[in-house]
PDB file of N, CA and C in Angstrom:
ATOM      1  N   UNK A   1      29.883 -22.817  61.634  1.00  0.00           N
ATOM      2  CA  UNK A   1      28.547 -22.916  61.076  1.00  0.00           C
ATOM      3  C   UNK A   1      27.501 -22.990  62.184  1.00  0.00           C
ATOM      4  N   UNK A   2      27.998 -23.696  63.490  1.00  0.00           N
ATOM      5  CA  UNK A   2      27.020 -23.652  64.393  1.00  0.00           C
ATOM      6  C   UNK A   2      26.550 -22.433  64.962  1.00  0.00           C
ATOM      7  N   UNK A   3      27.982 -21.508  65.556  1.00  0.00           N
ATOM      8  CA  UNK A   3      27.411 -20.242  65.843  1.00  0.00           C
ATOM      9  C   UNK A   3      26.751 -19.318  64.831  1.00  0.00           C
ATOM     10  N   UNK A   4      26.998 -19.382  63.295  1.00  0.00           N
ATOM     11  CA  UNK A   4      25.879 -18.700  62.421  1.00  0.00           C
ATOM     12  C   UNK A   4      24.419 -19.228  62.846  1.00  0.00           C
ATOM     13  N   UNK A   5      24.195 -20.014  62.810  1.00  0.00           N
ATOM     14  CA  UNK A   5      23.010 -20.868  63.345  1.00  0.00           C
ATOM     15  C   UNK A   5      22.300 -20.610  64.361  1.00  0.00           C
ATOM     16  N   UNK A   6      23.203 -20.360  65.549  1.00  0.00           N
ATOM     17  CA  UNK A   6      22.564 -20.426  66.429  1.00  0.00           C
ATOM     18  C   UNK A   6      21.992 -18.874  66.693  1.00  0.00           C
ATOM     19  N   UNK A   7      22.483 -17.356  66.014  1.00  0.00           N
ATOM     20  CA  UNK A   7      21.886 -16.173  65.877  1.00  0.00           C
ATOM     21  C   UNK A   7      21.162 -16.031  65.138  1.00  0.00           C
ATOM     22  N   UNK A   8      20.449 -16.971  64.635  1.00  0.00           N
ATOM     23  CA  UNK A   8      19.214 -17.206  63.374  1.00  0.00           C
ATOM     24  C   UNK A   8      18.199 -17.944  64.053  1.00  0.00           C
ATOM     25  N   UNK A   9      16.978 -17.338  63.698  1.00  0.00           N
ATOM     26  CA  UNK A   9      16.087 -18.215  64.200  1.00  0.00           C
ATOM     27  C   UNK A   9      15.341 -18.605  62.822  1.00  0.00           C
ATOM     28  N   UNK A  10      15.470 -20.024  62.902  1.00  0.00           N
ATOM     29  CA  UNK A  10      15.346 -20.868  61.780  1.00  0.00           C
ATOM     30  C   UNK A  10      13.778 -21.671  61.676  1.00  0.00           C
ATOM     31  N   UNK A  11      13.020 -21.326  60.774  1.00  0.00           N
ATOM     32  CA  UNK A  11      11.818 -22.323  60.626  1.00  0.00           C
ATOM     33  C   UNK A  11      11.845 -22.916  59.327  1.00  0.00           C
ATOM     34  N   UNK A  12      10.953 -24.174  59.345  1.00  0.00           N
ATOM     35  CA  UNK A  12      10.693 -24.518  58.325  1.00  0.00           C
ATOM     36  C   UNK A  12       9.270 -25.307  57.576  1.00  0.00           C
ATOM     37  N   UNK A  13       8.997 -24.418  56.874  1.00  0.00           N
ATOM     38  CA  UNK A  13       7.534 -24.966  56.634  1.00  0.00           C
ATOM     39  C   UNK A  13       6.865 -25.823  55.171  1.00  0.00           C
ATOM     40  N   UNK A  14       6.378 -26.240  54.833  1.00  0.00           N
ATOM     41  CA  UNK A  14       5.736 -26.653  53.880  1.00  0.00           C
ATOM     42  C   UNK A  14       4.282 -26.875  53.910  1.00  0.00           C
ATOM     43  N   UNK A  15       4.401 -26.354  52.555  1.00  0.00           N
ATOM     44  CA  UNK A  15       2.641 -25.819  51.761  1.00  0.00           C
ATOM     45  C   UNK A  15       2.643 -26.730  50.478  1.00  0.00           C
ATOM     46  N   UNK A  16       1.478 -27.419  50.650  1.00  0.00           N
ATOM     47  CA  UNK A  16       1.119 -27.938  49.044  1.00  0.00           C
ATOM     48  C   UNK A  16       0.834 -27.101  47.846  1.00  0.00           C
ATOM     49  N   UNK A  17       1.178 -27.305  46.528  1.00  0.00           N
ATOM     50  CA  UNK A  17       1.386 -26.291  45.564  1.00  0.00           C
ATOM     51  C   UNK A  17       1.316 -27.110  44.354  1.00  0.00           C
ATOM     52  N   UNK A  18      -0.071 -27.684  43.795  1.00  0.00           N
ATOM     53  CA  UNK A  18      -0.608 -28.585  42.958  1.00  0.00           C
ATOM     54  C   UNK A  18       0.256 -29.853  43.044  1.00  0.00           C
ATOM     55  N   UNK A  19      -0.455 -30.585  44.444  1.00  0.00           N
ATOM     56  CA  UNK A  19      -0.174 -31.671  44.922  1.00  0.00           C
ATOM     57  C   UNK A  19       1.215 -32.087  44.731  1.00  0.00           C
ATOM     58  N   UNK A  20       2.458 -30.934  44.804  1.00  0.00           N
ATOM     59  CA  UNK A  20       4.009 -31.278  45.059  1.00  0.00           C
ATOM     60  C   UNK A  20       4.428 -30.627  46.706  1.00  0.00           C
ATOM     61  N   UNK A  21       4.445 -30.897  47.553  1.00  0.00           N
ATOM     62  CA  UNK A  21       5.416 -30.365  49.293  1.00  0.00           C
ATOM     63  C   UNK A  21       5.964 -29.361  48.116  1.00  0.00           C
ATOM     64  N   UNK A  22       6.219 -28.075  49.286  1.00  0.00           N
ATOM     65  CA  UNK A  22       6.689 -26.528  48.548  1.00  0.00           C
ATOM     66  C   UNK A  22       7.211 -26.737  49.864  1.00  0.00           C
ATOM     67  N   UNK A  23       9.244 -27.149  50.137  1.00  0.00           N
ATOM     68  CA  UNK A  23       9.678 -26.754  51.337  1.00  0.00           C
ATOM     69  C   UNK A  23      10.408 -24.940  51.175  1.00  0.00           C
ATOM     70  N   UNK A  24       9.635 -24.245  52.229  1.00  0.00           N
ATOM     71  CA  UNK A  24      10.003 -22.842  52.364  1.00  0.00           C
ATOM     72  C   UNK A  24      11.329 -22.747  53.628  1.00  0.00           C
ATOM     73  N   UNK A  25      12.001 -21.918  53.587  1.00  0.00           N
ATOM     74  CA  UNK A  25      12.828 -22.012  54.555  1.00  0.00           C
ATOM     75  C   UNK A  25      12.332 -20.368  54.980  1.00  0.00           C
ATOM     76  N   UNK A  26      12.136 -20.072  56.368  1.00  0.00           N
ATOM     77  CA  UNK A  26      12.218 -18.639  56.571  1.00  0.00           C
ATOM     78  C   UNK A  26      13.184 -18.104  58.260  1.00  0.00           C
ATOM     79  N   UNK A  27      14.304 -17.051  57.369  1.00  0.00           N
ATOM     80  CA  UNK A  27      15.381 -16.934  58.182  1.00  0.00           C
ATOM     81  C   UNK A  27      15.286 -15.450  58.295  1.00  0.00           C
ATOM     82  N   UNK A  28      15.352 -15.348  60.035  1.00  0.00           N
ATOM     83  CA  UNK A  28      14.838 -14.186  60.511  1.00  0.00           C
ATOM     84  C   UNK A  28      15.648 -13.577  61.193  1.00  0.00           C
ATOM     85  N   UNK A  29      16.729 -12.944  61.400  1.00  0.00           N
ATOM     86  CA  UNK A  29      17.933 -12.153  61.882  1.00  0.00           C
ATOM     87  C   UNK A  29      16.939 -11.809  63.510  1.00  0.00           C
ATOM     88  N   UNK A  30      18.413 -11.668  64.584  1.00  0.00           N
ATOM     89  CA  UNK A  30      17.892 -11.323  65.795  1.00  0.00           C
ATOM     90  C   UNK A  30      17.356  -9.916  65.714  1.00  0.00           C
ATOM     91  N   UNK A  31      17.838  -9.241  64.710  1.00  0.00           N
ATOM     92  CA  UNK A  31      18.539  -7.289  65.131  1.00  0.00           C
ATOM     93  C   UNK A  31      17.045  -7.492  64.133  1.00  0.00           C
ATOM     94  N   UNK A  32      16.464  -7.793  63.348  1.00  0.00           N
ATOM     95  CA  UNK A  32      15.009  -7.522  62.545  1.00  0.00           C
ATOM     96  C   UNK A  32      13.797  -8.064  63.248  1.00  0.00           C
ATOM     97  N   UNK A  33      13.875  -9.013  64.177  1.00  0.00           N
ATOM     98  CA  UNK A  33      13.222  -9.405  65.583  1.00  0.00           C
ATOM     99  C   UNK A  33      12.860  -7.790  66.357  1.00  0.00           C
ATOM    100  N   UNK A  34      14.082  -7.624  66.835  1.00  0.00           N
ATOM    101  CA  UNK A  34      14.249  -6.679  67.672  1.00  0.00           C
ATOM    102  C   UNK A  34      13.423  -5.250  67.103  1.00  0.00           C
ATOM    103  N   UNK A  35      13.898  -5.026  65.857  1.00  0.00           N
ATOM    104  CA  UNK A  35      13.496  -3.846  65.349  1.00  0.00           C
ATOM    105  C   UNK A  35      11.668  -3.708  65.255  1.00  0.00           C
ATOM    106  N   UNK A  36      10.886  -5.521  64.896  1.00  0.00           N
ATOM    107  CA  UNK A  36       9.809  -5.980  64.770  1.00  0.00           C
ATOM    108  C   UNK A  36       9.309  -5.237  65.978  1.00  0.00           C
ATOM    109  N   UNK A  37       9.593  -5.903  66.837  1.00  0.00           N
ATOM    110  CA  UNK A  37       8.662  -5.415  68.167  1.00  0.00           C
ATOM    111  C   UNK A  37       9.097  -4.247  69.000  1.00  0.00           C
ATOM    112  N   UNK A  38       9.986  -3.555  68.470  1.00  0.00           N
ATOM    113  CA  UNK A  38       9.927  -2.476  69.076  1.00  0.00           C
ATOM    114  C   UNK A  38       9.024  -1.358  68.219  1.00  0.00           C
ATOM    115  N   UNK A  39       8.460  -1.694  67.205  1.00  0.00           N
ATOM    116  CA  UNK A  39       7.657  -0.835  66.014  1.00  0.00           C
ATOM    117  C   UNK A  39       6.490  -1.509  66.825  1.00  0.00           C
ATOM    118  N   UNK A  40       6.289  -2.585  67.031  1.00  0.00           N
ATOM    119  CA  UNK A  40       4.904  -2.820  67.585  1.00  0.00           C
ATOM    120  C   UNK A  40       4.979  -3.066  68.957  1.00  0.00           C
ATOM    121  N   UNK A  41       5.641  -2.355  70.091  1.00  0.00           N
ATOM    122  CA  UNK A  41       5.506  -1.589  71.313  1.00  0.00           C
ATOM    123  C   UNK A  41       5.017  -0.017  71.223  1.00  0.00           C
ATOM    124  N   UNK A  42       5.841   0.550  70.207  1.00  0.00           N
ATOM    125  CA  UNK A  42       5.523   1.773  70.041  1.00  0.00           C
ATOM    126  C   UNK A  42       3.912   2.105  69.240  1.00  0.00           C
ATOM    127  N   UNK A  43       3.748   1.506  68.693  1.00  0.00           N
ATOM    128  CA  UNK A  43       1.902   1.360  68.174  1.00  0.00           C
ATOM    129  C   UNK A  43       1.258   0.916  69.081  1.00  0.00           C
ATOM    130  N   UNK A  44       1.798  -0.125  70.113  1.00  0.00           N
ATOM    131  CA  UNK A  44       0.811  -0.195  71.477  1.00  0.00           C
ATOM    132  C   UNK A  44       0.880   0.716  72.221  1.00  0.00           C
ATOM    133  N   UNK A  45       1.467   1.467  72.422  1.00  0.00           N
ATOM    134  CA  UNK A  45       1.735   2.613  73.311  1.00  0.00           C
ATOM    135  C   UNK A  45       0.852   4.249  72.512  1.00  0.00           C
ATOM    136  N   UNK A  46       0.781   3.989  71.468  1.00  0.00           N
ATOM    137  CA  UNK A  46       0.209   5.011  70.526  1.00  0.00           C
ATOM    138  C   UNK A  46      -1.365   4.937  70.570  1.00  0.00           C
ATOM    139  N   UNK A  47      -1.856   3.567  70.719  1.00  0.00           N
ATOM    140  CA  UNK A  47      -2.895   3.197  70.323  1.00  0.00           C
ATOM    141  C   UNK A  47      -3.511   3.273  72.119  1.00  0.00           C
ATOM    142  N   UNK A  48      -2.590   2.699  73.251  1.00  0.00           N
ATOM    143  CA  UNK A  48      -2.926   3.077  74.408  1.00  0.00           C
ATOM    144  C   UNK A  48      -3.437   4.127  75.027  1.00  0.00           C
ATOM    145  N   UNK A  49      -2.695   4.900  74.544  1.00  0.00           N
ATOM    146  CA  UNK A  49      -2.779   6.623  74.681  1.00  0.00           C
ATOM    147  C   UNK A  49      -4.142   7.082  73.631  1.00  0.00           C
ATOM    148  N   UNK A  50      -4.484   6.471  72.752  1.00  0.00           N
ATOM    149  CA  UNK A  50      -5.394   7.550  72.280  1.00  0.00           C
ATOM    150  C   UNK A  50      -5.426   8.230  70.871  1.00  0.00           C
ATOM    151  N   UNK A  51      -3.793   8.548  70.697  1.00  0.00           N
ATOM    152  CA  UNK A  51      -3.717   9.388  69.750  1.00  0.00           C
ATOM    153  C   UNK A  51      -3.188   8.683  68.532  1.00  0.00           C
ATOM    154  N   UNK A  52      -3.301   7.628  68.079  1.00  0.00           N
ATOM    155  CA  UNK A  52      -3.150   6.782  67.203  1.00  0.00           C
ATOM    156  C   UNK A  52      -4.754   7.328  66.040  1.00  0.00           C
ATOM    157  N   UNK A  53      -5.322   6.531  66.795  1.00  0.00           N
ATOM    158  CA  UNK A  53      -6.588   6.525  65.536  1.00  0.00           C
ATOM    159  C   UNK A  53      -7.334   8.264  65.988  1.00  0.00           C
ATOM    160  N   UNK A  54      -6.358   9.215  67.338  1.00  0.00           N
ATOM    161  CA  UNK A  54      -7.390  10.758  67.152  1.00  0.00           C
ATOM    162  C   UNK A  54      -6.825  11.075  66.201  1.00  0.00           C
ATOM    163  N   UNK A  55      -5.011  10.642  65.981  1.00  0.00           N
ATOM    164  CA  UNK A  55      -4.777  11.845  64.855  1.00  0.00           C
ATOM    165  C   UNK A  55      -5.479  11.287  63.704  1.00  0.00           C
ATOM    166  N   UNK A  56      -5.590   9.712  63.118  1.00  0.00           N
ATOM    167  CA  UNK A  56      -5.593   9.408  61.614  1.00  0.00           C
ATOM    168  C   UNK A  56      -6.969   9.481  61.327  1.00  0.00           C
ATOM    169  N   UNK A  57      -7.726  10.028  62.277  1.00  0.00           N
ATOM    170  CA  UNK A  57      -9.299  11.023  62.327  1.00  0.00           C
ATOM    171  C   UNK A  57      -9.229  11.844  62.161  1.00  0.00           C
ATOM    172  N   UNK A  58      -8.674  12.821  62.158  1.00  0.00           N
ATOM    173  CA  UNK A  58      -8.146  14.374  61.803  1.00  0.00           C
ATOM    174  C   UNK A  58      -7.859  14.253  60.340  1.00  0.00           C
ATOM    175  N   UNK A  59      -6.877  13.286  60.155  1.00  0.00           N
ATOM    176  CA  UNK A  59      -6.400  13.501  58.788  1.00  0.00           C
ATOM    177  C   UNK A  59      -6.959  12.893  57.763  1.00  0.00           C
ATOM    178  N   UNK A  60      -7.870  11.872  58.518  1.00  0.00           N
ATOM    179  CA  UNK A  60      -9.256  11.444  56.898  1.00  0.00           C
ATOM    180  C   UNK A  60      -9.811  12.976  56.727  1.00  0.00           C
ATOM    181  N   UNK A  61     -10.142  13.113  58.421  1.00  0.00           N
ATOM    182  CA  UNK A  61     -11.525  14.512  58.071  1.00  0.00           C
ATOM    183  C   UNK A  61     -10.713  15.770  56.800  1.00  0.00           C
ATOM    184  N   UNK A  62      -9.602  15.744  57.451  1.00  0.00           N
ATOM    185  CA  UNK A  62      -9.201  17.294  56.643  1.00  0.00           C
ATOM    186  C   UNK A  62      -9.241  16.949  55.004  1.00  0.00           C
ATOM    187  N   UNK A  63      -8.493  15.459  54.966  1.00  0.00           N
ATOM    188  CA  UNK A  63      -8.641  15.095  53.419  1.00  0.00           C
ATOM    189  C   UNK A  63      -9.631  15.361  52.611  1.00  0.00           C
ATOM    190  N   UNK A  64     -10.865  14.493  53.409  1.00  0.00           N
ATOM    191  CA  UNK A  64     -12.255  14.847  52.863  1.00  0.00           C
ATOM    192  C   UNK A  64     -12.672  16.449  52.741  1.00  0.00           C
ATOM    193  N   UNK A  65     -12.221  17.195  53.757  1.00  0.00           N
ATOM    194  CA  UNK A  65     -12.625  18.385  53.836  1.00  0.00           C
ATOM    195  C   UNK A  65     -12.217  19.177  52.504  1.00  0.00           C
ATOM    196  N   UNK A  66     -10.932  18.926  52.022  1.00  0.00           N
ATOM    197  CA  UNK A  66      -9.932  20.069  51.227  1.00  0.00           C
ATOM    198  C   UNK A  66     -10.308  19.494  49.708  1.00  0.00           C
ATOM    199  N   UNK A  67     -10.913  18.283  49.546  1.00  0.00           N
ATOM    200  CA  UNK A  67     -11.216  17.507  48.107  1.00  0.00           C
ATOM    201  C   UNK A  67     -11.780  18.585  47.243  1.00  0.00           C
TER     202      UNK A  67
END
């Protein structure tokens, strides 16, 4: 049980929810970590470069254009 544990990164929070503690548990796998920030390296790198918001300017304009 410990080594399940210890490849989890484990939080735990509580929110009030008409004055009763709401304990949430949120369990976050390493490999969905991993996958997290490598989607948001690659949008920094997109957005670095430029062509992040040239292309999704192109593709409002043409939208609007073809209506």
């Amino acid at each position: 049980m410990a080594s399940y544990r210890s490849r989890l990164n484990l939080s735990v929070t509580t929110s009030p929810l008409n004055g009763v503690q709401k304990l949430t548990f949120t369990v976050i796998s390493s490999t969905k970590r991993k996958i997290g920030s490598t989607i948001f390296v690659w949008l920094f790198f997109l957005l670095d470069a430029g062509q992040l918001f040239h292309d999704l300017f192109f593709v409002i304009i043409g939208v609007c254009l073809f209506r």
